[in-house]
N, C-alpha and C. Protein backbone atom coordinates (compact mmCIF):
# COMPACT_ATOMS: atom_id res chain seq x y z
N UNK A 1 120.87 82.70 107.27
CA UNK A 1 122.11 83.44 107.12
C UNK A 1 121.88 84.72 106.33
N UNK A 2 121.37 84.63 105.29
CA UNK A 2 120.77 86.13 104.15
C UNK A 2 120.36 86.80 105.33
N UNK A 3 118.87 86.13 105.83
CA UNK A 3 118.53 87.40 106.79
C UNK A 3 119.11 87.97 107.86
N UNK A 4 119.90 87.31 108.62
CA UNK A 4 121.27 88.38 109.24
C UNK A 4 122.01 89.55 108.63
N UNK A 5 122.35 88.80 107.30
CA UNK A 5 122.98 90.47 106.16
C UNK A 5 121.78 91.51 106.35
N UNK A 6 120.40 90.87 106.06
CA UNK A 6 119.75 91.87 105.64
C UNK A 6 119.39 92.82 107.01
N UNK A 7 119.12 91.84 108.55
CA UNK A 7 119.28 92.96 109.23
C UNK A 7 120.04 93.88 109.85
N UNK A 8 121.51 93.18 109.45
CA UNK A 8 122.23 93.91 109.76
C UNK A 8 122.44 95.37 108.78
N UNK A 9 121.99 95.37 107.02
CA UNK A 9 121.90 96.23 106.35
C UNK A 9 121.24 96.96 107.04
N UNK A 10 119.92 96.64 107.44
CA UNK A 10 118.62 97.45 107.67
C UNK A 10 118.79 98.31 108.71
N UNK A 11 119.66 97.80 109.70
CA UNK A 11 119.65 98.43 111.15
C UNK A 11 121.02 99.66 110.43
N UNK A 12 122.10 99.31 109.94
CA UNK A 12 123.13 100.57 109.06
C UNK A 12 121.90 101.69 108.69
N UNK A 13 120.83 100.94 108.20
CA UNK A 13 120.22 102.23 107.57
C UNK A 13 119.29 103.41 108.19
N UNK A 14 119.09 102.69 109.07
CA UNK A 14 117.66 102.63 110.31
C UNK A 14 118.43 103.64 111.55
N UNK A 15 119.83 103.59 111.79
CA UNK A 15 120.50 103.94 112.30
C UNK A 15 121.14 105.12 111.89
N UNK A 16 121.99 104.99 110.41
CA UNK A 16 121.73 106.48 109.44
C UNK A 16 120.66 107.64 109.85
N UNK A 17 119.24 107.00 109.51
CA UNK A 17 118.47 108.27 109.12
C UNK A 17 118.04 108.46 110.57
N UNK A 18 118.31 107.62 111.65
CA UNK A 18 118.03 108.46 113.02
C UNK A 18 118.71 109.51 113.22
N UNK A 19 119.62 109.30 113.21
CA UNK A 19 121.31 110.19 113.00
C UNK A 19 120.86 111.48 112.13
N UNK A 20 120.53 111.35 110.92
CA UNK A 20 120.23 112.82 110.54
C UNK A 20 119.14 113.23 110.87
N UNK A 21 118.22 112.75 111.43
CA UNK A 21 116.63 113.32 111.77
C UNK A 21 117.09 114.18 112.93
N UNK A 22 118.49 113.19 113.72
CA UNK A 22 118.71 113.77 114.67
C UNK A 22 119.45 115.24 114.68
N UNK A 23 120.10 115.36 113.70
CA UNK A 23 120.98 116.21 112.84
C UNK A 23 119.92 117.61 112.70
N UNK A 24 118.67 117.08 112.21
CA UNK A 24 117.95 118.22 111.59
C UNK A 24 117.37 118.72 112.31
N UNK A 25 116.95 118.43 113.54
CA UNK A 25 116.47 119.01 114.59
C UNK A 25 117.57 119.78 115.13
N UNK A 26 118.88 119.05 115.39
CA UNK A 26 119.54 119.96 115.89
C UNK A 26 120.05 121.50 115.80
N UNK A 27 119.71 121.50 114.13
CA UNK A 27 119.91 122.78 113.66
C UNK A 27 118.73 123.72 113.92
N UNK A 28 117.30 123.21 114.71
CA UNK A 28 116.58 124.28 114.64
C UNK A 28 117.09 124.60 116.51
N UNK A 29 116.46 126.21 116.28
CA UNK A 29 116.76 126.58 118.10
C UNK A 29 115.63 126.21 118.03
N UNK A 30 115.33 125.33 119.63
CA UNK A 30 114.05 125.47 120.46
C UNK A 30 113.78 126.57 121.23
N UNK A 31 112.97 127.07 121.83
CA UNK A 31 112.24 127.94 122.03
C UNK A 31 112.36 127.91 123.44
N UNK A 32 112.18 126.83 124.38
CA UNK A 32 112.91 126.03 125.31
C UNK A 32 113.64 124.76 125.84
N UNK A 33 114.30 124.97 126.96
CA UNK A 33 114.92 123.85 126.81
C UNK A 33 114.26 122.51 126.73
N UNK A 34 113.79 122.34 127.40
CA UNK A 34 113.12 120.76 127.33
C UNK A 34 112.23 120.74 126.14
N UNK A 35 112.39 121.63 125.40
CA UNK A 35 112.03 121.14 123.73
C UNK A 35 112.87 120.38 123.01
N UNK A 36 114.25 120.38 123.89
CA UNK A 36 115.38 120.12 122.65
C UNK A 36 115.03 118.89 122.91
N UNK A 37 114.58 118.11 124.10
CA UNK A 37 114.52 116.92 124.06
C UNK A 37 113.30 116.37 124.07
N UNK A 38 112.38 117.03 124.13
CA UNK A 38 110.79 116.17 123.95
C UNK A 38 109.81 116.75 123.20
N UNK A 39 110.62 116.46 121.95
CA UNK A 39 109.64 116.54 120.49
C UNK A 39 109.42 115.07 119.77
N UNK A 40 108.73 115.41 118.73
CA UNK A 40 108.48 114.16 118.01
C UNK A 40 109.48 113.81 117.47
N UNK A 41 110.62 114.50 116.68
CA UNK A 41 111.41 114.02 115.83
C UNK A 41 112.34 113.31 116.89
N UNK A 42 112.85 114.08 118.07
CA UNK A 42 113.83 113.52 118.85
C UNK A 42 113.73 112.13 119.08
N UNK A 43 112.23 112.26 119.69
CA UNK A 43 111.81 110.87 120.10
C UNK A 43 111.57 109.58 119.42
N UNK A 44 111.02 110.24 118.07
CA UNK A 44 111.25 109.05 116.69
C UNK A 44 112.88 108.80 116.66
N UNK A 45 113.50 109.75 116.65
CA UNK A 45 114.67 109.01 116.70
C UNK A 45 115.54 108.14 117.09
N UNK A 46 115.47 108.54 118.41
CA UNK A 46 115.42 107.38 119.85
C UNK A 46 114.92 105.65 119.44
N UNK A 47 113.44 106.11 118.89
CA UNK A 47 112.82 104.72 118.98
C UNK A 47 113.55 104.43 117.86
N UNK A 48 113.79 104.68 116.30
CA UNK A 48 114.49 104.17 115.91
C UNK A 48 115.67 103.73 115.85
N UNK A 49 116.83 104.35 116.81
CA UNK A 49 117.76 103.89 117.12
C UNK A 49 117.96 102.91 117.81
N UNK A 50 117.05 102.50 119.13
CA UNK A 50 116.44 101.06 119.57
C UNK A 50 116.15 100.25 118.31
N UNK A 51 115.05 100.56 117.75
CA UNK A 51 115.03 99.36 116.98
C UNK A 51 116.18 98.63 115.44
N UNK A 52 117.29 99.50 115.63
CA UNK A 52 118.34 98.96 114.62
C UNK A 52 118.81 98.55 116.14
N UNK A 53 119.27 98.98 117.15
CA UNK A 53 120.13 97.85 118.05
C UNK A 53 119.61 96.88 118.17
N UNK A 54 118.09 96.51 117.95
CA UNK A 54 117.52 95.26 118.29
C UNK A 54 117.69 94.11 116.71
N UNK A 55 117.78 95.07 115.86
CA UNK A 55 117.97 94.07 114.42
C UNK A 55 119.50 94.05 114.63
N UNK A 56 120.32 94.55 115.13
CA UNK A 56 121.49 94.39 115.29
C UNK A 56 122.34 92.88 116.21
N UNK A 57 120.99 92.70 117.23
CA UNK A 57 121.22 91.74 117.77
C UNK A 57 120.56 90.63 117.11
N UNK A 58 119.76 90.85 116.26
CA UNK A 58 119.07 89.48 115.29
C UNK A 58 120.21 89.29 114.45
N UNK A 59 120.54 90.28 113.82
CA UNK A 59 121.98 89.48 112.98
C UNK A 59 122.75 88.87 113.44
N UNK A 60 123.28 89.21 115.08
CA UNK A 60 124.76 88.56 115.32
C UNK A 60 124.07 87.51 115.69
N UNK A 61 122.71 87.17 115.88
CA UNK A 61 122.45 85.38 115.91
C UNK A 61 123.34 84.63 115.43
N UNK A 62 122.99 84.69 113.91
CA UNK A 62 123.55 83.88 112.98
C UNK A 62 124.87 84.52 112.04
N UNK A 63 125.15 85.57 112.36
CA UNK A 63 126.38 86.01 111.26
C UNK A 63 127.57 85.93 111.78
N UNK A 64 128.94 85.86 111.44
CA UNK A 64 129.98 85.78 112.04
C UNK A 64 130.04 87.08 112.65
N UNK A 65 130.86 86.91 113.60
CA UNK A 65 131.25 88.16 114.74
C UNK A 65 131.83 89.46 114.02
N UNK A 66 132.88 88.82 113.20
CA UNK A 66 133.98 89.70 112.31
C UNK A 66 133.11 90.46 110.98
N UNK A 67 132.38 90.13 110.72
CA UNK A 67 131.25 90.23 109.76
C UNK A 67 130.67 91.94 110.00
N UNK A 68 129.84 91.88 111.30
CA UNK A 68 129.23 92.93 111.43
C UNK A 68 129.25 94.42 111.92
N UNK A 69 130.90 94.33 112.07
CA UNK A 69 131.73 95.78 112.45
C UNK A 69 131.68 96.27 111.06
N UNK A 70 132.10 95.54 109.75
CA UNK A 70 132.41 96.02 108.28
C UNK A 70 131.32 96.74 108.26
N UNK A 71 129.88 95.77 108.10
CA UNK A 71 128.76 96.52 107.95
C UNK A 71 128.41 97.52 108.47
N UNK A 72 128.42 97.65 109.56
CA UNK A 72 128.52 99.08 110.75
C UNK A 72 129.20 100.05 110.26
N UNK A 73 130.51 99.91 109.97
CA UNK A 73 131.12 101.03 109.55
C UNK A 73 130.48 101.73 108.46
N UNK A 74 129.87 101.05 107.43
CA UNK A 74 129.56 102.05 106.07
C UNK A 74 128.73 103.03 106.65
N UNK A 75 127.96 103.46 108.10
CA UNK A 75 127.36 103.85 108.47
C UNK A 75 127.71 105.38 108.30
N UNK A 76 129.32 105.82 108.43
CA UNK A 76 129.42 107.17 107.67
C UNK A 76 129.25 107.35 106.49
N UNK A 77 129.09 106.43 105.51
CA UNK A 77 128.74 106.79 104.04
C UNK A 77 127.42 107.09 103.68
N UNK A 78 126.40 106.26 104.41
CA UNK A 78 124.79 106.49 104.58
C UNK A 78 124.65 108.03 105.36
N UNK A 79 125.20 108.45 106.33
CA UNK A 79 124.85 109.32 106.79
C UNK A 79 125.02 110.51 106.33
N UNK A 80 126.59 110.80 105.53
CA UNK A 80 126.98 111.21 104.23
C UNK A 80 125.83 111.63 102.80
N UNK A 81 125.58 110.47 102.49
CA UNK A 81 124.45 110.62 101.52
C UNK A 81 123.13 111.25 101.84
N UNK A 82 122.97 110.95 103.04
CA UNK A 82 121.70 111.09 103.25
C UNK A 82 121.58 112.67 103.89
N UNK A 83 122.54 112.85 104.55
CA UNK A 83 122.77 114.57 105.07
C UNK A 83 122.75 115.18 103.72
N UNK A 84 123.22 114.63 102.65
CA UNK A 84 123.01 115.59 101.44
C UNK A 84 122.55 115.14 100.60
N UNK A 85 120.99 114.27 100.35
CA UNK A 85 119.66 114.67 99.99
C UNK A 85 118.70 115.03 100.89
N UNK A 86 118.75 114.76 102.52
CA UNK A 86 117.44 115.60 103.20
C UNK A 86 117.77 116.88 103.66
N UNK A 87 119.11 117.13 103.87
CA UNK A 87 119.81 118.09 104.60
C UNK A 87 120.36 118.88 103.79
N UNK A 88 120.41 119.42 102.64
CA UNK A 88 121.36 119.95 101.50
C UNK A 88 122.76 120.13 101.68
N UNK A 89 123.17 119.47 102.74
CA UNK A 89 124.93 119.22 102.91
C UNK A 89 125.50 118.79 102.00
N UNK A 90 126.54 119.65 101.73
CA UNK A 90 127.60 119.42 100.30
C UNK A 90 128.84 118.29 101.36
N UNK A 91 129.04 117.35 100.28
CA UNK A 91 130.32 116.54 101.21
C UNK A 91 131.46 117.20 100.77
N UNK A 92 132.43 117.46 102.12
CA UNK A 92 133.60 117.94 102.25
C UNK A 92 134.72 117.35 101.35
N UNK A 93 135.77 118.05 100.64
CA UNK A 93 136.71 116.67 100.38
C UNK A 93 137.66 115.78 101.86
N UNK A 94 137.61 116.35 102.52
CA UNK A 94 138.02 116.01 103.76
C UNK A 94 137.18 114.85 104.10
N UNK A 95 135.71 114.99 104.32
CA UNK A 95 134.76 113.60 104.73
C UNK A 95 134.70 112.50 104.09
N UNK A 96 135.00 112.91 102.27
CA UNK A 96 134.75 112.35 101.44
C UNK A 96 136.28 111.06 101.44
N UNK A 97 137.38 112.36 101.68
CA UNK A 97 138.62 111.17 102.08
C UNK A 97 138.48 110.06 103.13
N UNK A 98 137.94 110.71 104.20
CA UNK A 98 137.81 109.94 105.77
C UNK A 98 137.16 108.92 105.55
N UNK A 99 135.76 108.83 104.93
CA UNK A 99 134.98 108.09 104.12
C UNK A 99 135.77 106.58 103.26
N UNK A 100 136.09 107.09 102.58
CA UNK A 100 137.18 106.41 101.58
C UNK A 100 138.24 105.33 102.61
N UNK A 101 139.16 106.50 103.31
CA UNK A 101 139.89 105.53 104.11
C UNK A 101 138.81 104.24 105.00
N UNK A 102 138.07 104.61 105.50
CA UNK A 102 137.25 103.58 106.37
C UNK A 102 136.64 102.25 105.41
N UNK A 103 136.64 102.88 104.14
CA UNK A 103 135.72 101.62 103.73
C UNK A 103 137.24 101.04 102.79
N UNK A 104 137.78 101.24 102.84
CA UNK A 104 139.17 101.03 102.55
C UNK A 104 139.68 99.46 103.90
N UNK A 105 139.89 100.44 105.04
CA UNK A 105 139.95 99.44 106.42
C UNK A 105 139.43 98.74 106.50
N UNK A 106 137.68 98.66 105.69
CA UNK A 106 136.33 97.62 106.11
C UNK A 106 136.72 96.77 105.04
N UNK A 107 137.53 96.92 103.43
CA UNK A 107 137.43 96.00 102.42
C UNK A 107 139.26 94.98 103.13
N UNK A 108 140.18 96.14 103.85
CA UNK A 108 141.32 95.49 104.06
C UNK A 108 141.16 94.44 105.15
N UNK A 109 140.47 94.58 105.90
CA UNK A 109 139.83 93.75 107.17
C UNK A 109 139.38 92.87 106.98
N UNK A 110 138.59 92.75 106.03
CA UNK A 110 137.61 91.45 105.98
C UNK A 110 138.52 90.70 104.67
N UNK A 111 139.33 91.39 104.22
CA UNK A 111 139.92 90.17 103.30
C UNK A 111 140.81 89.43 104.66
């Protein structure tokens, strides 16, 4: 049962930093098109985004159903944080509210 939390943590996180790797590429121009999609970072990303859907499906083995949407969701707060230590993105007060409300929904939900 622990290790379901934990992959379901792992894949939130695994899933995060694909998301901004994916983020950081996006901000550079390629040079051409089929650069935008067949570089290393893109493609690390990819594979890591496979491999949180695959720890995603090791959790719902054993975890309740209702369980692993909560966890999922914090996924804008990781991406949040993490856009602003690799990315120097300042958080909005706007994101920072949106943020708030969701994990708000994720603590009202699961009670």
């Amino acid at each position: 049962m622990v290790a379901s939390y934990l992959f379901a943590i792992a894949a939130v996180l695994i899933s995060s930093a694909s998301q901004v790797l994916l983020k950081k590429k996006a901000n550079q121009a390629p040079k051409r098109f089929w650069e935008k999609f067949l570089n290393a970072p893109v493609i690390i990303s990819y594979v890591l985004l496979f491999g949180s859907m695959a720890l995603n499906s090791l959790a719902l083995r054993k975890m309740d159903m209702a369980v692993l949407p909560c966890i999922t969701a914090t996924s804008f707060l990781w991406i949040m944080l993490l856009s602003a230590v690799f990315l120097g993105e300042k958080p909005t007060k706007r994101k920072v509210i949106g943020i708030a409300m969701i994990l708000l929904g994720v603590v009202v939900s699961h009670l």
